[in-house]
C-alpha atoms as a PDB file:
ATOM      1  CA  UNK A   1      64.686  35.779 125.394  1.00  0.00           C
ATOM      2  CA  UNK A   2      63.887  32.746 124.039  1.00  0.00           C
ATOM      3  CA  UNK A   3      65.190  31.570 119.884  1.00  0.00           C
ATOM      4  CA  UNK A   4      62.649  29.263 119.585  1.00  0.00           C
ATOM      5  CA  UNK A   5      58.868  30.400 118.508  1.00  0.00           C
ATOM      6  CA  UNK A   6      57.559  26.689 117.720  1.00  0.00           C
ATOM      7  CA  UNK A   7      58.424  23.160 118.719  1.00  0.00           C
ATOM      8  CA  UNK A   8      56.878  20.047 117.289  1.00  0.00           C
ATOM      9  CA  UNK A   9      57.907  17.174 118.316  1.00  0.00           C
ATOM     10  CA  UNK A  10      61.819  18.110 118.586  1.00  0.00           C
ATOM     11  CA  UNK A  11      61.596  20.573 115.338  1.00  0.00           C
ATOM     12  CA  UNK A  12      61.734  23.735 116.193  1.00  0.00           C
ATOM     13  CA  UNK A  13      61.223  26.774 114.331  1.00  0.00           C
ATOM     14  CA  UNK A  14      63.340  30.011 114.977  1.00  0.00           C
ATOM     15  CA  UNK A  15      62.052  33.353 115.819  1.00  0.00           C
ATOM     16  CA  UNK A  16      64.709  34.580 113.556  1.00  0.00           C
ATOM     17  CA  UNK A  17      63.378  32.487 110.550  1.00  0.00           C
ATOM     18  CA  UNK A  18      59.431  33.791 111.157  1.00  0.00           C
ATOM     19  CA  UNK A  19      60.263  37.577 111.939  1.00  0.00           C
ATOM     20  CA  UNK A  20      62.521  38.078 108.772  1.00  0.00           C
ATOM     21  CA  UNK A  21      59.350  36.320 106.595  1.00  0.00           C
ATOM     22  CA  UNK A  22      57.042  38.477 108.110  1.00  0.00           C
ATOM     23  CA  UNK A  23      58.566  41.329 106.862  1.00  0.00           C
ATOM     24  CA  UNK A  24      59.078  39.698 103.528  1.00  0.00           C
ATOM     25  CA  UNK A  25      55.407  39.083 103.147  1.00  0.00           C
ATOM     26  CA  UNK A  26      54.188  42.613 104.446  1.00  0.00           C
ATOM     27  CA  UNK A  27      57.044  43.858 101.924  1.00  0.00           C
ATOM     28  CA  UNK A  28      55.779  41.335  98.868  1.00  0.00           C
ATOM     29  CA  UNK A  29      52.143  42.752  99.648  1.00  0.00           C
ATOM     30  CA  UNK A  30      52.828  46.490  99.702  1.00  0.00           C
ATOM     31  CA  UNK A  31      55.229  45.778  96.249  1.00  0.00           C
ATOM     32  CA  UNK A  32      52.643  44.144  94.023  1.00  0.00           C
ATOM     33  CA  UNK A  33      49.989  46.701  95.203  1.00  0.00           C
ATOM     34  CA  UNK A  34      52.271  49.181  93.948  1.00  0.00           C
ATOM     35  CA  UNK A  35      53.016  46.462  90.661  1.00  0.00           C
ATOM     36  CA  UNK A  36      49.442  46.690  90.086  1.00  0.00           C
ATOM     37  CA  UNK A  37      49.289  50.369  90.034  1.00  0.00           C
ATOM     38  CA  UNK A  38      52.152  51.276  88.114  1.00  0.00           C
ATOM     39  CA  UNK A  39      50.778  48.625  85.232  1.00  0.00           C
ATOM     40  CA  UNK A  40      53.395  45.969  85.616  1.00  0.00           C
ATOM     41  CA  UNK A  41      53.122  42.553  85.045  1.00  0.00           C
ATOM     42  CA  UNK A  42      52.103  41.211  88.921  1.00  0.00           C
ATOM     43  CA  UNK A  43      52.495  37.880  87.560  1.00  0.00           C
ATOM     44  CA  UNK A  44      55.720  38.201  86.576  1.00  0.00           C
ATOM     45  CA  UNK A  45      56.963  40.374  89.724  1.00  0.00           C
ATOM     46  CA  UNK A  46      55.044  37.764  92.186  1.00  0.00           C
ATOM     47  CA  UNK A  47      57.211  34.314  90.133  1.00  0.00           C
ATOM     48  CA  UNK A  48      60.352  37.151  90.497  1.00  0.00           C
ATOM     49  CA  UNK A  49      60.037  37.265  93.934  1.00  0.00           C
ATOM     50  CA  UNK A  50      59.916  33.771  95.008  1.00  0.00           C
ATOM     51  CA  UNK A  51      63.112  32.934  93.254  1.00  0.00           C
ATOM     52  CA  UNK A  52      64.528  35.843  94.779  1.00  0.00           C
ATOM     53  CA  UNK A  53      63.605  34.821  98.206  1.00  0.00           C
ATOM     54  CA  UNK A  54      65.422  31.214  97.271  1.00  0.00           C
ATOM     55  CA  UNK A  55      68.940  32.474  95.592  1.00  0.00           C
ATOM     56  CA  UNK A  56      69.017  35.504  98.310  1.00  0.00           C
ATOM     57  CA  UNK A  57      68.625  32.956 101.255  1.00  0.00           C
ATOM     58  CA  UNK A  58      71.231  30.781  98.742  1.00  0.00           C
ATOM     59  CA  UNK A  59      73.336  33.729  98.849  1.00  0.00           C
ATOM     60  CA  UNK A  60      73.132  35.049 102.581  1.00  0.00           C
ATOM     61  CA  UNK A  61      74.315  31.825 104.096  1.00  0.00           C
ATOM     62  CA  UNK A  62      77.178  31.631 101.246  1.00  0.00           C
ATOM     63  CA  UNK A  63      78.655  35.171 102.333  1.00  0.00           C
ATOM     64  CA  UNK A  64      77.945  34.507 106.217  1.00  0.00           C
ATOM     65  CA  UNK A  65      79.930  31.644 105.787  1.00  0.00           C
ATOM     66  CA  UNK A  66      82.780  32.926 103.470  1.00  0.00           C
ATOM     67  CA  UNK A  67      83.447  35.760 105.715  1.00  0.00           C
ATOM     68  CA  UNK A  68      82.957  33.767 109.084  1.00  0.00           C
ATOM     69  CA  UNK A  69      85.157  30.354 108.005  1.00  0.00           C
ATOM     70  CA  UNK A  70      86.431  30.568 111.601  1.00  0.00           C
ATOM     71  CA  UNK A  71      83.433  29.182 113.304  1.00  0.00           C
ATOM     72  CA  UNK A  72      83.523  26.071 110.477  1.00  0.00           C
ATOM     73  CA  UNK A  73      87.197  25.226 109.992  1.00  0.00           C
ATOM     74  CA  UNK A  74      87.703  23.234 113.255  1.00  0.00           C
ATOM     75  CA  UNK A  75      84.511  21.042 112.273  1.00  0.00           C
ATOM     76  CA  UNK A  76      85.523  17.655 110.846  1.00  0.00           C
ATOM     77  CA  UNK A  77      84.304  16.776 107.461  1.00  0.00           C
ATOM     78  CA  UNK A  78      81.303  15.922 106.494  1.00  0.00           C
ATOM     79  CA  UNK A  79      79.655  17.166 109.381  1.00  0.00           C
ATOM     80  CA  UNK A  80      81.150  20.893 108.480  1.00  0.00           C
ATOM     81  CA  UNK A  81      78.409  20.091 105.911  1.00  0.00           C
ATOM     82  CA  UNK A  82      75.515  20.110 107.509  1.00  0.00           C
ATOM     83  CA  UNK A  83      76.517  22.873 109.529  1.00  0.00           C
ATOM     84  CA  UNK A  84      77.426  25.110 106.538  1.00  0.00           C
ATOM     85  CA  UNK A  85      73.516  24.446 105.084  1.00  0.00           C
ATOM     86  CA  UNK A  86      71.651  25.254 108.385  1.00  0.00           C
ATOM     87  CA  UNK A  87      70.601  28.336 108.820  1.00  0.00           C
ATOM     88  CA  UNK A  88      67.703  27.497 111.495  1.00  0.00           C
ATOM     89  CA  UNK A  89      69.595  28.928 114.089  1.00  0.00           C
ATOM     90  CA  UNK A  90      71.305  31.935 112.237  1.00  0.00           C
ATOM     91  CA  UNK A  91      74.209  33.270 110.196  1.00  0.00           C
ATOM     92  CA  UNK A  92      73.365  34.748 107.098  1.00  0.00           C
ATOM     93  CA  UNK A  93      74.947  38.217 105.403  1.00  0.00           C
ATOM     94  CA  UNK A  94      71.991  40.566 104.705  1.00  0.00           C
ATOM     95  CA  UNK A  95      74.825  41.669 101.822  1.00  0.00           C
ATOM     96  CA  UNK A  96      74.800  38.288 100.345  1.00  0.00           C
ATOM     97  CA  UNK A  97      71.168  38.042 100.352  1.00  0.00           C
ATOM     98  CA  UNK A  98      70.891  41.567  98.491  1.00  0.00           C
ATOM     99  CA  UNK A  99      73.210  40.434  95.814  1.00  0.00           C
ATOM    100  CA  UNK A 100      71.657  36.880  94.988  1.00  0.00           C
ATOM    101  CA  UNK A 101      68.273  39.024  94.700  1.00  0.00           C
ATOM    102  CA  UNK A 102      69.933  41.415  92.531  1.00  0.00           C
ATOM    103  CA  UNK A 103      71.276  38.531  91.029  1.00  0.00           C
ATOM    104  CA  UNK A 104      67.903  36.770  90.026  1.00  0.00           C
ATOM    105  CA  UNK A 105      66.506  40.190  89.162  1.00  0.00           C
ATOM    106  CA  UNK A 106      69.196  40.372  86.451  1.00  0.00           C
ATOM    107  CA  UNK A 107      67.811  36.891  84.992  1.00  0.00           C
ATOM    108  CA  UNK A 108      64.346  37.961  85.085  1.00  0.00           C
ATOM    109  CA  UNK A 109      65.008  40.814  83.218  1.00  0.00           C
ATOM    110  CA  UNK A 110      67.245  39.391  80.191  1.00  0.00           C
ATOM    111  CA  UNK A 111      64.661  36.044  79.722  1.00  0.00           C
ATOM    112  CA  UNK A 112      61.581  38.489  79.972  1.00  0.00           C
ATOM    113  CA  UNK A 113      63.253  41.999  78.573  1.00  0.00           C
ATOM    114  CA  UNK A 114      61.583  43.925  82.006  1.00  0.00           C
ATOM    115  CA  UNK A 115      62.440  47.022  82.909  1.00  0.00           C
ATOM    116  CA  UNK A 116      64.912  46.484  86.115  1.00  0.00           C
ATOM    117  CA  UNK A 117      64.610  49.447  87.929  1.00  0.00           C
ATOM    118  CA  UNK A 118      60.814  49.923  87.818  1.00  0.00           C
ATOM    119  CA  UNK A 119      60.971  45.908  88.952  1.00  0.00           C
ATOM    120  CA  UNK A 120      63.927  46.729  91.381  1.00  0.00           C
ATOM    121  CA  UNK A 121      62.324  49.774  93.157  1.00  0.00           C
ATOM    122  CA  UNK A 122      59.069  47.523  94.092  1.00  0.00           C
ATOM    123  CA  UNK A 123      61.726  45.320  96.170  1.00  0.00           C
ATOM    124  CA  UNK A 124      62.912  48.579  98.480  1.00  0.00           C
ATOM    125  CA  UNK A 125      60.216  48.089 101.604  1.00  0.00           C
ATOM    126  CA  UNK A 126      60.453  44.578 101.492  1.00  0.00           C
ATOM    127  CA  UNK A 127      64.228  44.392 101.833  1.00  0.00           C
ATOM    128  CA  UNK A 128      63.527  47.349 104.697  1.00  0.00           C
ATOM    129  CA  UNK A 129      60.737  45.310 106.514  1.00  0.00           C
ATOM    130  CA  UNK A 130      62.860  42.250 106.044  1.00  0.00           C
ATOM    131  CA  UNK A 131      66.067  44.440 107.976  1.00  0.00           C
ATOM    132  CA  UNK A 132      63.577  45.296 110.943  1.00  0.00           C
ATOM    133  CA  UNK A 133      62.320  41.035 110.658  1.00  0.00           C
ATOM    134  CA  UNK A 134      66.133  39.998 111.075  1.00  0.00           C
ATOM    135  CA  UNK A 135      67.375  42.169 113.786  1.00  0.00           C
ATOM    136  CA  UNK A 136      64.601  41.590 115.884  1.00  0.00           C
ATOM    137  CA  UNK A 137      65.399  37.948 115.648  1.00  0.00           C
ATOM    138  CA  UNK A 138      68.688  39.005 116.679  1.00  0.00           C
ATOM    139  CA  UNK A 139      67.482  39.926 119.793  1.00  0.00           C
ATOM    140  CA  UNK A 140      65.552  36.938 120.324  1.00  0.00           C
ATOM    141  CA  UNK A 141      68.550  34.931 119.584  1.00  0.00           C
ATOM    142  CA  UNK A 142      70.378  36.030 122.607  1.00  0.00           C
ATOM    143  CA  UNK A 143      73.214  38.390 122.124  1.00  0.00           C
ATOM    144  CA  UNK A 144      72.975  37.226 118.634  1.00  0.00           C
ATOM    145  CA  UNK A 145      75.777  39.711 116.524  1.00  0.00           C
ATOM    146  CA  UNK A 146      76.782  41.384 119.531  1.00  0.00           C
ATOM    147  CA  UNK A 147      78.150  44.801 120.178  1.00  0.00           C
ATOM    148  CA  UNK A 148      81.703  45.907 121.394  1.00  0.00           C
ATOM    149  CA  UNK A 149      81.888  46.455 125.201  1.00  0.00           C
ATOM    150  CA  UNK A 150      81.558  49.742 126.081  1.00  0.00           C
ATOM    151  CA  UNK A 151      82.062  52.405 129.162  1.00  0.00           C
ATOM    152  CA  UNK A 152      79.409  54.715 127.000  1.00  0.00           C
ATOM    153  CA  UNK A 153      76.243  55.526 129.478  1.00  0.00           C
ATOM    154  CA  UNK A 154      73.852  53.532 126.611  1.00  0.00           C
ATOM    155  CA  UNK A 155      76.177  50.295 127.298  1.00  0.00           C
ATOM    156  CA  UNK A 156      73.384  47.218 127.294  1.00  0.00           C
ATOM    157  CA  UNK A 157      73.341  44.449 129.776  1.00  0.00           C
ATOM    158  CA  UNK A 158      72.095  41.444 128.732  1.00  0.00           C
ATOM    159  CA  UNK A 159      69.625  39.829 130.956  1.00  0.00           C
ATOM    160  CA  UNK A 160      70.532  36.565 132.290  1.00  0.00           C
ATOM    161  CA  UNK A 161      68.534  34.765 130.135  1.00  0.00           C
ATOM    162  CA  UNK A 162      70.324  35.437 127.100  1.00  0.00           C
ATOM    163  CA  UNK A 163      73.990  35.176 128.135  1.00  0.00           C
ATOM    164  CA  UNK A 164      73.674  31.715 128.028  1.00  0.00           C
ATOM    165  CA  UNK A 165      74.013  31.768 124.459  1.00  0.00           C
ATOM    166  CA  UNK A 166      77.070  33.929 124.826  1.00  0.00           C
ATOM    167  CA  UNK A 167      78.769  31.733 126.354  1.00  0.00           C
ATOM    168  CA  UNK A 168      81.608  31.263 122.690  1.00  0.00           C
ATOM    169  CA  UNK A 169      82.388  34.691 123.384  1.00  0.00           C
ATOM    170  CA  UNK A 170      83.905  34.106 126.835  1.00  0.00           C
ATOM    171  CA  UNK A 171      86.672  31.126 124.989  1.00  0.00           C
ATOM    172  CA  UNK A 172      90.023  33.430 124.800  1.00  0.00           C
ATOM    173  CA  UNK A 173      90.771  34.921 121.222  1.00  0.00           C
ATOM    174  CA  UNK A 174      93.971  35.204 119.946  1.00  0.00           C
ATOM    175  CA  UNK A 175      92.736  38.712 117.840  1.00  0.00           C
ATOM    176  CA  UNK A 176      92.729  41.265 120.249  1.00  0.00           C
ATOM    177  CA  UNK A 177      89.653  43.101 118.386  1.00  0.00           C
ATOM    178  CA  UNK A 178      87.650  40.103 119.356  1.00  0.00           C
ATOM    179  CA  UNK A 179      88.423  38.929 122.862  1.00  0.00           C
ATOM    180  CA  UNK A 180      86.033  39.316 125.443  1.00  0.00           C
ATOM    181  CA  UNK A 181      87.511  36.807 127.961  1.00  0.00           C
ATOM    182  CA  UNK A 182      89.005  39.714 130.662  1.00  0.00           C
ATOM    183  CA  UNK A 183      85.030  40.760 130.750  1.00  0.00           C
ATOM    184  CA  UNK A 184      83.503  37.291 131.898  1.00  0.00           C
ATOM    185  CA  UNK A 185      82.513  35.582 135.036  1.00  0.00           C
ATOM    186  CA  UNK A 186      81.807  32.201 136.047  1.00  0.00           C
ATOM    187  CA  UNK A 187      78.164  31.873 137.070  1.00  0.00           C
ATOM    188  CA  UNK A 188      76.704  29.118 138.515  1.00  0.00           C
ATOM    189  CA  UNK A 189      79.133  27.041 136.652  1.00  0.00           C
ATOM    190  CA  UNK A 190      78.801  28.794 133.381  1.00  0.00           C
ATOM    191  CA  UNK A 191      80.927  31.733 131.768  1.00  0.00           C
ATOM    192  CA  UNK A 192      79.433  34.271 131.158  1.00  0.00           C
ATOM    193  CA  UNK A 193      80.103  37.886 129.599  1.00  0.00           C
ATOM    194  CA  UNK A 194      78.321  40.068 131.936  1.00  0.00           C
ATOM    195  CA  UNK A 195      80.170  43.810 130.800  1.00  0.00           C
ATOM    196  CA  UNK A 196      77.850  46.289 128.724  1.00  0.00           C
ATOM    197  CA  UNK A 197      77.643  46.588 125.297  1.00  0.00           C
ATOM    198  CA  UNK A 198      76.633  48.491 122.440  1.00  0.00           C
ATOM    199  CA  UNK A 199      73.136  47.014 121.578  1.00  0.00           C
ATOM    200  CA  UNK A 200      73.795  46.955 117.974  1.00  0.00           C
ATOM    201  CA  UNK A 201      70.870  44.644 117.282  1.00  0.00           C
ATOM    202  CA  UNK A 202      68.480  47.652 117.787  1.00  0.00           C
ATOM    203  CA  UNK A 203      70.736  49.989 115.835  1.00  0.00           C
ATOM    204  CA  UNK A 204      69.967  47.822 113.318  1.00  0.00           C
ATOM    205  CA  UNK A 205      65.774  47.549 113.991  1.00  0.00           C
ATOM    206  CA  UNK A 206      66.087  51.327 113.889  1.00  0.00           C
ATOM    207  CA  UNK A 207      67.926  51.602 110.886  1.00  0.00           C
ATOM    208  CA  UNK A 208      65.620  49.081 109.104  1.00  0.00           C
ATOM    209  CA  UNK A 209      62.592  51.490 110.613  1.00  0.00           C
ATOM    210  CA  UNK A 210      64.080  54.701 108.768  1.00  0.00           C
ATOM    211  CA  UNK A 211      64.633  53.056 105.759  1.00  0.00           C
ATOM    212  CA  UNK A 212      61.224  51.413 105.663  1.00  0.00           C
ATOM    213  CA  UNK A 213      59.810  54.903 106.129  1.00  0.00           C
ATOM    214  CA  UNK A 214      62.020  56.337 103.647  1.00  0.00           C
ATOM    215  CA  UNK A 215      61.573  54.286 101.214  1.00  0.00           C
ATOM    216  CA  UNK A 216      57.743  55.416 100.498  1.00  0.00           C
ATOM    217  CA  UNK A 217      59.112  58.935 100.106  1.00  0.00           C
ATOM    218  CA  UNK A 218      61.771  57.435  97.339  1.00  0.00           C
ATOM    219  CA  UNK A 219      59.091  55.503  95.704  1.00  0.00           C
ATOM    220  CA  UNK A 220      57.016  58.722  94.695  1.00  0.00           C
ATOM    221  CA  UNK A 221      59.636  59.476  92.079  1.00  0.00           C
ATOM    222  CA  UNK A 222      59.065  59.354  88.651  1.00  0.00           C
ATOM    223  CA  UNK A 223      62.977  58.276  87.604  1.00  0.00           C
ATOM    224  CA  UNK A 224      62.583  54.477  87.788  1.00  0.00           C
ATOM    225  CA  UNK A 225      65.630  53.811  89.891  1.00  0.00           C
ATOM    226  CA  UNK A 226      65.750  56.076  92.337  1.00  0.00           C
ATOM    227  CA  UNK A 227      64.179  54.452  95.060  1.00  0.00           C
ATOM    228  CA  UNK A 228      66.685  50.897  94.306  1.00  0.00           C
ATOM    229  CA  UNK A 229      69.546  53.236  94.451  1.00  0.00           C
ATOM    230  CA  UNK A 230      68.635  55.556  97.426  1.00  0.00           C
ATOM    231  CA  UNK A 231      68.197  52.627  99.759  1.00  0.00           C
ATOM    232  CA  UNK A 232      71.785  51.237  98.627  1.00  0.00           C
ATOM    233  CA  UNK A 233      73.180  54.303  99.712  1.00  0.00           C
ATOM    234  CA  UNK A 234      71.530  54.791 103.061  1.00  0.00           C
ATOM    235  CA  UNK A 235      71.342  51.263 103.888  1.00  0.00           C
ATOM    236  CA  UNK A 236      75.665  51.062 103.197  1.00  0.00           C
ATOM    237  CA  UNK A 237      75.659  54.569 105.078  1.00  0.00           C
ATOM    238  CA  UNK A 238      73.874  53.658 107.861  1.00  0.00           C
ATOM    239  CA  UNK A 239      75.306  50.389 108.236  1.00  0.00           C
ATOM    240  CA  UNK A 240      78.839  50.947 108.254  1.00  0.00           C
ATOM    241  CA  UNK A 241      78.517  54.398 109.839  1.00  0.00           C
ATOM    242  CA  UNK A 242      76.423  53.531 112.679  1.00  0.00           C
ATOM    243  CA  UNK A 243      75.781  49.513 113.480  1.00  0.00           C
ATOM    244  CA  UNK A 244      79.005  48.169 112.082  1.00  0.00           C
ATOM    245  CA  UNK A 245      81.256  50.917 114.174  1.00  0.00           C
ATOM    246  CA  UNK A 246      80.136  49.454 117.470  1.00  0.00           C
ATOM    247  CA  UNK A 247      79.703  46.040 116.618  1.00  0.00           C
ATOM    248  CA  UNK A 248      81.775  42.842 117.618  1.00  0.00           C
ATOM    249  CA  UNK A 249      83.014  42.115 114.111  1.00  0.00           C
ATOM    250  CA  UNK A 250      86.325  41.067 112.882  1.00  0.00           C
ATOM    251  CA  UNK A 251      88.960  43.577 111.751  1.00  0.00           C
ATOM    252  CA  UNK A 252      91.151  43.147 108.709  1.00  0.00           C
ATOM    253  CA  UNK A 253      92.276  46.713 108.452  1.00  0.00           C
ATOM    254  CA  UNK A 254      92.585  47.396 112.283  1.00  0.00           C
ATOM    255  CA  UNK A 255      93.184  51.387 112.406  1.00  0.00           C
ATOM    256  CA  UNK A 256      91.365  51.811 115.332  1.00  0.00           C
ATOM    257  CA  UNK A 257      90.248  49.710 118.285  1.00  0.00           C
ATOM    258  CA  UNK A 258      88.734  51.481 121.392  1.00  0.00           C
ATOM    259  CA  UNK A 259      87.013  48.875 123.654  1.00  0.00           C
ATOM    260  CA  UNK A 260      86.444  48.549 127.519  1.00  0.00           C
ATOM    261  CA  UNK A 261      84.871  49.302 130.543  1.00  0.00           C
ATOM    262  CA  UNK A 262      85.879  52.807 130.240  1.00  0.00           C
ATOM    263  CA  UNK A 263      86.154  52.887 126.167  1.00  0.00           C
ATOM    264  CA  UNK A 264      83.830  53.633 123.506  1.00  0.00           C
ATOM    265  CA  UNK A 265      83.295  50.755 121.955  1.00  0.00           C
ATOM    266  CA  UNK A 266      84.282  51.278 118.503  1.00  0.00           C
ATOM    267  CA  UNK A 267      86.239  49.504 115.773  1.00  0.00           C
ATOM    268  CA  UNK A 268      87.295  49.910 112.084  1.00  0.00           C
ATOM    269  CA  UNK A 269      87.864  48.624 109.422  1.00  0.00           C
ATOM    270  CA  UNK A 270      85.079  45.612 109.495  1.00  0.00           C
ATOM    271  CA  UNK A 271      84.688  43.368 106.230  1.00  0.00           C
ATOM    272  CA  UNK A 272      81.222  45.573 105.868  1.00  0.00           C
ATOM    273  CA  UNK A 273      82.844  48.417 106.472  1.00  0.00           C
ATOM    274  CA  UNK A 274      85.316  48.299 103.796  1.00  0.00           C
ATOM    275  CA  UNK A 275      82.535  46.951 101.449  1.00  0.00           C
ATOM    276  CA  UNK A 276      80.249  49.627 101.993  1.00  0.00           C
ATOM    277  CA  UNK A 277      82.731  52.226 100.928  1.00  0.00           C
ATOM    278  CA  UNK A 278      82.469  51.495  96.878  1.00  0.00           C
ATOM    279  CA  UNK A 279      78.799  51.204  97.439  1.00  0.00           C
ATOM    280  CA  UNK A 280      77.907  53.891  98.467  1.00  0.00           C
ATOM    281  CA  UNK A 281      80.288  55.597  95.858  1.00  0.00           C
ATOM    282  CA  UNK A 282      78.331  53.871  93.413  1.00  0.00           C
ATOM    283  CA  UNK A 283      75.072  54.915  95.098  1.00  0.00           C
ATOM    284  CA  UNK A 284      75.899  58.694  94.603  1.00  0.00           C
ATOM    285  CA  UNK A 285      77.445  58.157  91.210  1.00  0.00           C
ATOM    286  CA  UNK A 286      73.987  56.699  89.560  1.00  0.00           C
ATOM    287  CA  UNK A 287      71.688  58.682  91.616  1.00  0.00           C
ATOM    288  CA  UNK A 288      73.813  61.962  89.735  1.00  0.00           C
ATOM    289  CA  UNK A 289      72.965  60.300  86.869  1.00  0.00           C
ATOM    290  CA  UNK A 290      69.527  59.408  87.184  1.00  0.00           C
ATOM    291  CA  UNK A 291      68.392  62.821  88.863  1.00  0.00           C
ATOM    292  CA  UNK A 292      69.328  64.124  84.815  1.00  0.00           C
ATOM    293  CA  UNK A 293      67.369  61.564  83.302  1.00  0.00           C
ATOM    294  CA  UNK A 294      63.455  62.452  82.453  1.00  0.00           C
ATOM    295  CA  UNK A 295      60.552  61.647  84.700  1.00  0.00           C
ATOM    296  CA  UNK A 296      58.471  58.255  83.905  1.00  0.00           C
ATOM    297  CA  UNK A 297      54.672  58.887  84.164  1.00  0.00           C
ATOM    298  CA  UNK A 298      52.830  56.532  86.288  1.00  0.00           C
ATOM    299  CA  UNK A 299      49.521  55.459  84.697  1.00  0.00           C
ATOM    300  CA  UNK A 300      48.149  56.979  87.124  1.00  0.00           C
ATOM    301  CA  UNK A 301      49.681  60.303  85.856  1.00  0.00           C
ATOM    302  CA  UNK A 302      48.073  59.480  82.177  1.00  0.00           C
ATOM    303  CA  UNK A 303      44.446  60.377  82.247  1.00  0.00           C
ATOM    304  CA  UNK A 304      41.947  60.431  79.551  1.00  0.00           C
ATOM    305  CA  UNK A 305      41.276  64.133  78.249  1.00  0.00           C
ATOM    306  CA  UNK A 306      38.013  65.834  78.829  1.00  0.00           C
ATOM    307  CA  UNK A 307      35.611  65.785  76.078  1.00  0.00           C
ATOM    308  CA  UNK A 308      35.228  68.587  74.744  1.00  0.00           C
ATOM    309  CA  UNK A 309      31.850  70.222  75.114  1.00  0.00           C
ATOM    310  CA  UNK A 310      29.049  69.994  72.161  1.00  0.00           C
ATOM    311  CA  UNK A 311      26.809  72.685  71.505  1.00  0.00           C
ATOM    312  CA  UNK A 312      23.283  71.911  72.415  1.00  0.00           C
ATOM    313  CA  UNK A 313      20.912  71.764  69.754  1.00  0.00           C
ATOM    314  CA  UNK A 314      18.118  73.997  69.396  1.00  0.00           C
ATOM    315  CA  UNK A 315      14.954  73.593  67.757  1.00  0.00           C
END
């Protein structure tokens, strides 16, 4: 496993980076087919989406680095600068990136008077594709957003290759949630973290795969909406259910810890965790209240009536 896809010259360019704007792009092309389809402006929703891409990037790296000040407090000032802008080699909050998209959407539709949801539901398999693009990249970062250890018979070893850059994970940490110390081993002059864990990096490629495939069911409804609010729930569902309970996050409510050799690897309350909870509240909430609301014919749905038939003439 290897981070790097390209280097030029001493610049390199991350898998991470390239994955996550593949599925952008394969999301942006299915969207303004659909755009085009449904009679919306493509213009409009093509200019939308570039300043999404910018303020949800914008947005990403501000949450990652809000809720992970830990890894940027010791760094002296200004180089704590620099590092808080990079983003080639990770750390961004696919939360934070969803809400400076939302964010821009919100503009968009108060300067232009669009129809948010109908604009909003076009976004869905892009925001899935894009899941699938970041996780992978994950995994080709190297034990990137690890799983808890775990005595669970799907417990994942990382090859050699990759422990390398799991090296951080083997300094002692004073929260007992996060120390992984007791589990590493000094390898050819290196610690490294050899136990199993919970390979929460493909949770997550599956759960972008499910909601990518979902989301083309959600988009055949006629309640503009639907689709944006559907993926809010699952994604928050799915998330905090599945990936966040076995991954190696912080915990600020700590109610239950089980991790070890001969644990299960789970943990709650994570800072997603406790997010997700109001979301997905809110998820159910508007979906009641859409499901009420009348259907919204496609153009597609609106088709010219037959003529009616003349009587032939005779001589």
């Amino acid at each position: 496993m290897n981070p790097v896809f390209l280097n030029i010259g001493g610049f390199t360019i991350a898998w991470y980076g390239v994955l996550i704007m593949l599925g952008v792009v394969a999301g942006i092309y299915v969207g303004t087919n659909l755009a085009r389809k449904r009679g919306l402006n493509v213009d409009l929703f093509e200019r939308m989406i570039m300043w999404m891409l910018f303020w949800g990037i914008v947005g990403a790296r501000l949450v990652f680095v809000a809720t992970s000040w830990h890894m940027f407090e010791n760094i002296p000032f200004p180089r704590v600068l620099l590092d808080i802008i990079n983003i080639r080699s990770g750390g961004i909050s696919i939360h934070g990136g969803l809400i400076g998209g939302i964010l821009t959407m919100l503009y968009f539709t108060r300067k232009y008077k669009m129809d948010f949801y109908k604009y909003a539901d076009l976004c869905v398999p892009g925001v899935a594709f894009g899941i699938i693009g970041g996780r992978l990249g994950n995994i080709m970062n190297g034990t990137d957003t690890v799983g808890r250890v775990t005595g669970w018979p799907i417990g994942y070893h990382w090859p050699a290759s990759a422990r390398a850059f799991h090296e951080g994970m083997c300094i002692k940490d004073p929260r007992p949630d996060m120390d992984l110390s007791q589990y590493c081993q000094n390898i050819g002059g290196q610690m490294v973290m050899t136990a199993p864990v919970h390979f929460t990096q493909m949770y997550g490629v599956i759960i972008g795969i499910l909601l990518s495939i979902a989301a083309f069911y959600w988009l055949r409804s006629r309640k503009a909406g639907w689709a944006f609010w559907q993926f809010w729930l699952w994604y928050s569902i799915l998330r905090a259910g599945w990936e966040e309970t076995f991954r190696l996050n912080p915990l600020p409510i700590n109610s239950y810890l089980s991790q070890g050799l001969d644990k299960a690897g789970i943990g709650l309350w994570t800072e997603t965790q406790i997010i997700s909870l109001p979301l997905i509240l809110l998820s159910i909430w508007m979906l009641l209240r859409l499901r009420n609301q009348p259907d919204q014919p496609f153009p597609e749905d609106v088709r010219p009536a037959p003529a009616e038939a003349q009587p032939s003439k005779t001589a």
